[in-house]
Protein backbone atom coordinates (compact mmCIF):
# COMPACT_ATOMS: atom_id res chain seq x y z
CA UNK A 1 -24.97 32.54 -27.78
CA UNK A 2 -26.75 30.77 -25.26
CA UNK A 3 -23.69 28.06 -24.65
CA UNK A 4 -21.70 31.08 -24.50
CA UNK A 5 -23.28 32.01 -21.91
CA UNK A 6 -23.34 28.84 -20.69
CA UNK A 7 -19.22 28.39 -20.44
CA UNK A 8 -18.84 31.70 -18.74
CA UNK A 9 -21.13 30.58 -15.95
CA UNK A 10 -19.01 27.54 -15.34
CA UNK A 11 -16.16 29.59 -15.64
CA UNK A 12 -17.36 31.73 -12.59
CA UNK A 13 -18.42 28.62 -10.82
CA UNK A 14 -15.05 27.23 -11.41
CA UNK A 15 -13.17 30.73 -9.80
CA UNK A 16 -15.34 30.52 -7.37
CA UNK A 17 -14.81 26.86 -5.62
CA UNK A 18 -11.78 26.27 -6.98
CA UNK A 19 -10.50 22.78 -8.22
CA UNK A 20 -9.80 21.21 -4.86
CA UNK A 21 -9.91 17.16 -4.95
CA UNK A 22 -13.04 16.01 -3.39
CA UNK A 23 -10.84 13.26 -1.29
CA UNK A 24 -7.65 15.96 -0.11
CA UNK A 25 -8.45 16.98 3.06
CA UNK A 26 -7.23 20.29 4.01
CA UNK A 27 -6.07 20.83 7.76
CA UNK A 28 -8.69 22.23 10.22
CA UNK A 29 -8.13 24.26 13.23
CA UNK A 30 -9.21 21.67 15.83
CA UNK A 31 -7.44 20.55 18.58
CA UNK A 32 -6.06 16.81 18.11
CA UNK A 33 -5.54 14.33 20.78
CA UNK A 34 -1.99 14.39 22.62
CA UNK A 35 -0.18 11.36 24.56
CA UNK A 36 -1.28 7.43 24.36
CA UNK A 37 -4.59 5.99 24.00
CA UNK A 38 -6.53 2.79 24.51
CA UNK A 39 -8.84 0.51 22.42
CA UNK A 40 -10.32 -2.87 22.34
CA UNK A 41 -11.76 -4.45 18.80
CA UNK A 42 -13.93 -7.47 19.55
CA UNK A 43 -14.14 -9.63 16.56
CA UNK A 44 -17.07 -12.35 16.13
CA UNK A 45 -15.95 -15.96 16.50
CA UNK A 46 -12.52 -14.54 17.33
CA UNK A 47 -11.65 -12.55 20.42
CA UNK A 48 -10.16 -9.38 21.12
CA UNK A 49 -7.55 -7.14 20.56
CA UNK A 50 -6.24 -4.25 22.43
CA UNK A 51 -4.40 -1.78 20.91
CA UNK A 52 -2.33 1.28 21.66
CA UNK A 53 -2.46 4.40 19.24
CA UNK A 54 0.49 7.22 19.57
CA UNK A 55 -1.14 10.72 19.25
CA UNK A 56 2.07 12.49 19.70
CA UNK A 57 3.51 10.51 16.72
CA UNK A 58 -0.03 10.41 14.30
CA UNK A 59 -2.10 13.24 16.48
CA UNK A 60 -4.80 14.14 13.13
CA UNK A 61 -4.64 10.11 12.54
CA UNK A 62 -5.35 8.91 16.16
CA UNK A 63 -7.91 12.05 16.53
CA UNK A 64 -9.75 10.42 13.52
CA UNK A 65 -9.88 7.18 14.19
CA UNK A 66 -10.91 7.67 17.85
CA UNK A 67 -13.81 9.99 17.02
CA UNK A 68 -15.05 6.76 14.43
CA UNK A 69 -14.56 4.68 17.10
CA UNK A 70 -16.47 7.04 19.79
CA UNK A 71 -19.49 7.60 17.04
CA UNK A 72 -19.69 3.22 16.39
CA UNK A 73 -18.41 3.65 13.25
CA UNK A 74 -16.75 0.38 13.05
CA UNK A 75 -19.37 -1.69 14.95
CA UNK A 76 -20.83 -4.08 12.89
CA UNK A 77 -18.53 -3.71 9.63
CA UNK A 78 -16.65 -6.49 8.16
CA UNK A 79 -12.65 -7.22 7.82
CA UNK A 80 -12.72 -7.33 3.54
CA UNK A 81 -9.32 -7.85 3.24
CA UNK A 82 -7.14 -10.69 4.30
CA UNK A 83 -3.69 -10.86 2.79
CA UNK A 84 -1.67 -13.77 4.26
CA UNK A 85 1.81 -12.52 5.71
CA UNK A 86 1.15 -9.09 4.89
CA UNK A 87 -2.30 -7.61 6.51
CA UNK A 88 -5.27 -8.03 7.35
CA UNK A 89 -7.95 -4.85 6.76
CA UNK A 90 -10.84 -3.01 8.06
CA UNK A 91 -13.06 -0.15 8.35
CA UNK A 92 -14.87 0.09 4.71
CA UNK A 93 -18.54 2.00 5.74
CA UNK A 94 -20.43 4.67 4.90
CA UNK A 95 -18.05 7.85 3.35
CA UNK A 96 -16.00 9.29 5.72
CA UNK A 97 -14.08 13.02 5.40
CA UNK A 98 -10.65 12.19 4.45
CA UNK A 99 -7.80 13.12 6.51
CA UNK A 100 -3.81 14.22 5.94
CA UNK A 101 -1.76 11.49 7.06
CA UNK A 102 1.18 11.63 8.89
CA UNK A 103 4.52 10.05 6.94
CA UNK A 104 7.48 11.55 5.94
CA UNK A 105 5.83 11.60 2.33
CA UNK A 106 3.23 13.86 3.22
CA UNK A 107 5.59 15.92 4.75
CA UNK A 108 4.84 14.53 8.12
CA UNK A 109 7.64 12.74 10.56
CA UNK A 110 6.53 9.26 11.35
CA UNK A 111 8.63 6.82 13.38
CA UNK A 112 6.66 4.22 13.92
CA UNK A 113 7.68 1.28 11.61
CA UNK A 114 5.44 -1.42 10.02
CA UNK A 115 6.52 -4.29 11.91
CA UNK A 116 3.83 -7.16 13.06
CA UNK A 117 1.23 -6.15 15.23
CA UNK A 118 1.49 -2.49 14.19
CA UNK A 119 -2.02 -0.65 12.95
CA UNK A 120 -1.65 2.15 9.83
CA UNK A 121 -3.91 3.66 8.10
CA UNK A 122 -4.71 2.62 4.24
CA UNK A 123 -5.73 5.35 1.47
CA UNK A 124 -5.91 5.33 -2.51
CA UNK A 125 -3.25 5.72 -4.77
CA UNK A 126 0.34 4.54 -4.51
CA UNK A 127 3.57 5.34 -2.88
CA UNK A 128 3.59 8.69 -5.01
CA UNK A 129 0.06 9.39 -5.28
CA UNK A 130 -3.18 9.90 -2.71
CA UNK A 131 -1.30 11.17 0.27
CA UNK A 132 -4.63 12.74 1.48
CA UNK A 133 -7.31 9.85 1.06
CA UNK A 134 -7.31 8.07 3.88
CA UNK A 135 -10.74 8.01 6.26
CA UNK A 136 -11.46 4.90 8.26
CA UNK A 137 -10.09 2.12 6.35
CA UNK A 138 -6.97 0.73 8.63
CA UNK A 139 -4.65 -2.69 8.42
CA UNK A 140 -2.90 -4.25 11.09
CA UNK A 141 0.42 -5.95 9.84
CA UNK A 142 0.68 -9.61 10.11
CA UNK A 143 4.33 -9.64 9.55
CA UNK A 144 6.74 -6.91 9.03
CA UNK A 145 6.96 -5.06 5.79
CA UNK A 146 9.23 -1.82 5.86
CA UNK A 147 8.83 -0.62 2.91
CA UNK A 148 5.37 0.85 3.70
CA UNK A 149 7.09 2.71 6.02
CA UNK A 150 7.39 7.05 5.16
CA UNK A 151 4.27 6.37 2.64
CA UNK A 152 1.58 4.97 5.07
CA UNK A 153 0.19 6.66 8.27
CA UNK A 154 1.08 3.85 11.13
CA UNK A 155 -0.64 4.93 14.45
CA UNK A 156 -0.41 2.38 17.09
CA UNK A 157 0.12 -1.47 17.82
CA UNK A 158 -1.93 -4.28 18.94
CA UNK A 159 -0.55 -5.25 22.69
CA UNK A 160 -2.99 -8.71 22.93
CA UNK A 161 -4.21 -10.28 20.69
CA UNK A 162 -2.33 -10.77 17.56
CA UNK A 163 -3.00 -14.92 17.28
CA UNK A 164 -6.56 -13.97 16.93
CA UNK A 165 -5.93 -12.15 13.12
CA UNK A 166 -3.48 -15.05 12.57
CA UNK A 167 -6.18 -17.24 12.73
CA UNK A 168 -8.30 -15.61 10.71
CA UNK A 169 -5.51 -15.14 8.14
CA UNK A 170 -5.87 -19.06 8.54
CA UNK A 171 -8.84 -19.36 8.10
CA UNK A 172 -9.76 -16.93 4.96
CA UNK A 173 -9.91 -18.89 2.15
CA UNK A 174 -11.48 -17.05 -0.80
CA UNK A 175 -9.45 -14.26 -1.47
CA UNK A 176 -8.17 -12.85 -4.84
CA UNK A 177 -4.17 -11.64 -5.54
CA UNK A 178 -4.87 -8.05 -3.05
CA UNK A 179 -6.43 -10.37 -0.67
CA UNK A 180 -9.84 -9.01 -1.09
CA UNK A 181 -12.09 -11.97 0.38
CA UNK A 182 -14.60 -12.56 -2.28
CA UNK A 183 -17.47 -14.35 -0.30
CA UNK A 184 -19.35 -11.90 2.37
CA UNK A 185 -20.11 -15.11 4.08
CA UNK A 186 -16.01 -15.43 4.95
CA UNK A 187 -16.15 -11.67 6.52
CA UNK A 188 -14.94 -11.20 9.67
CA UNK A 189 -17.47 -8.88 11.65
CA UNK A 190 -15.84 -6.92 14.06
CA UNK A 191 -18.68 -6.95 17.13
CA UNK A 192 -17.27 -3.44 17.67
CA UNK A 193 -14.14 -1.52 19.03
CA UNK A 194 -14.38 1.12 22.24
CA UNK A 195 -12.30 3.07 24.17
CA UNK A 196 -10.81 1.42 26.99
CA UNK A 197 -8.38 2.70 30.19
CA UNK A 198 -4.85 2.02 30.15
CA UNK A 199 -4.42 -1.34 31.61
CA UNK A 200 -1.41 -2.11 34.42
């Protein structure tokens, strides 16, 4: 009787919430960023970049990865993943909300192509599976690589800067086949990225 009892109680609990995925994010009403904005990523021993992230093409994207970079998410944490003449990648911390990414897979028009120099957005799953996972992980493209193109959420480009992550690409030795590098010691920091004004 009494795990009677106890099914039906999960039963209710389960009508009640729902099954959603704990990583799909489901849209909010908010407003999201509009037009072209402006960042700088310092990285230790390496220099900086400045990049340029497209709202009007990856608005909920951008809007994300702004606010991270408003709160300091990113200050301090390490580049984990260095895959020679593919990408190099960033951003694991403490859990972020997951967001729904904007490529033609997720139902969301996307022109901006993975070419070198171009930032996107990395998630779980594959090209036919976690459309809604990504949070603050990103990758910058060290060469081009269209076929990550309608599956990946690309938001911007680096416009200086790009010899500095093909030096570390040089420099990254320990890494295993996905290009995870495999001694902290080898980890990139990035000193921290901020806002910046357009410049010119």
């Amino acid at each position: 009787m009494k795990k009677i009892k106890y099914l039906i109680i999960i039963l209710v609990v389960f009508l009640f919430t729902g099954c959603k995925d704990p990583f799909t994010y489901h849209e909010e009403e908010k407003e999201y960023l509009k037009g072209l904005h402006y960042a700088e990523m310092k990285i230790k021993n390496y220099g900086v970049l400045e990049l340029e992230l497209d709202a009007d093409t990856a608005p909920i994207t951008v809007t994300n990865f702004m606010e991270l970079v408003n709160n300091k998410y990113y200050d301090g944490l390490p580049i984990h993943r260095v895959q020679k003449d593919f990408v190099v990648q960033a951003g694991n911390g403490a859990e972020v909300k997951s967001i729904k990414g904007e490529f033609d897979a997720n139902g969301k028009d996307n022109n901006i192509s993975h070419k070198r120099g171009v930032i996107s957005m990395a998630r779980m799953g594959d090209m036919s599976s976690g459309y809604d996972t990504a949070s603050s992980q990103f990758f910058i493209m060290l060469k081009d690589n269209e076929t990550l193109d309608h599956y990946y959420a690309a938001f911007g480009k680096v416009t200086k800067g790009m010899e500095n992550l093909d030096k570390i690409a040089k420099d990254v030795k320990n890494t295993d086949e996905m290009g995870m590098i495999q001694n902290e010691q080898e980890m990139p920091i990035i000193e921290y990225i901020k806002e910046i004004e357009k410049q010119g």
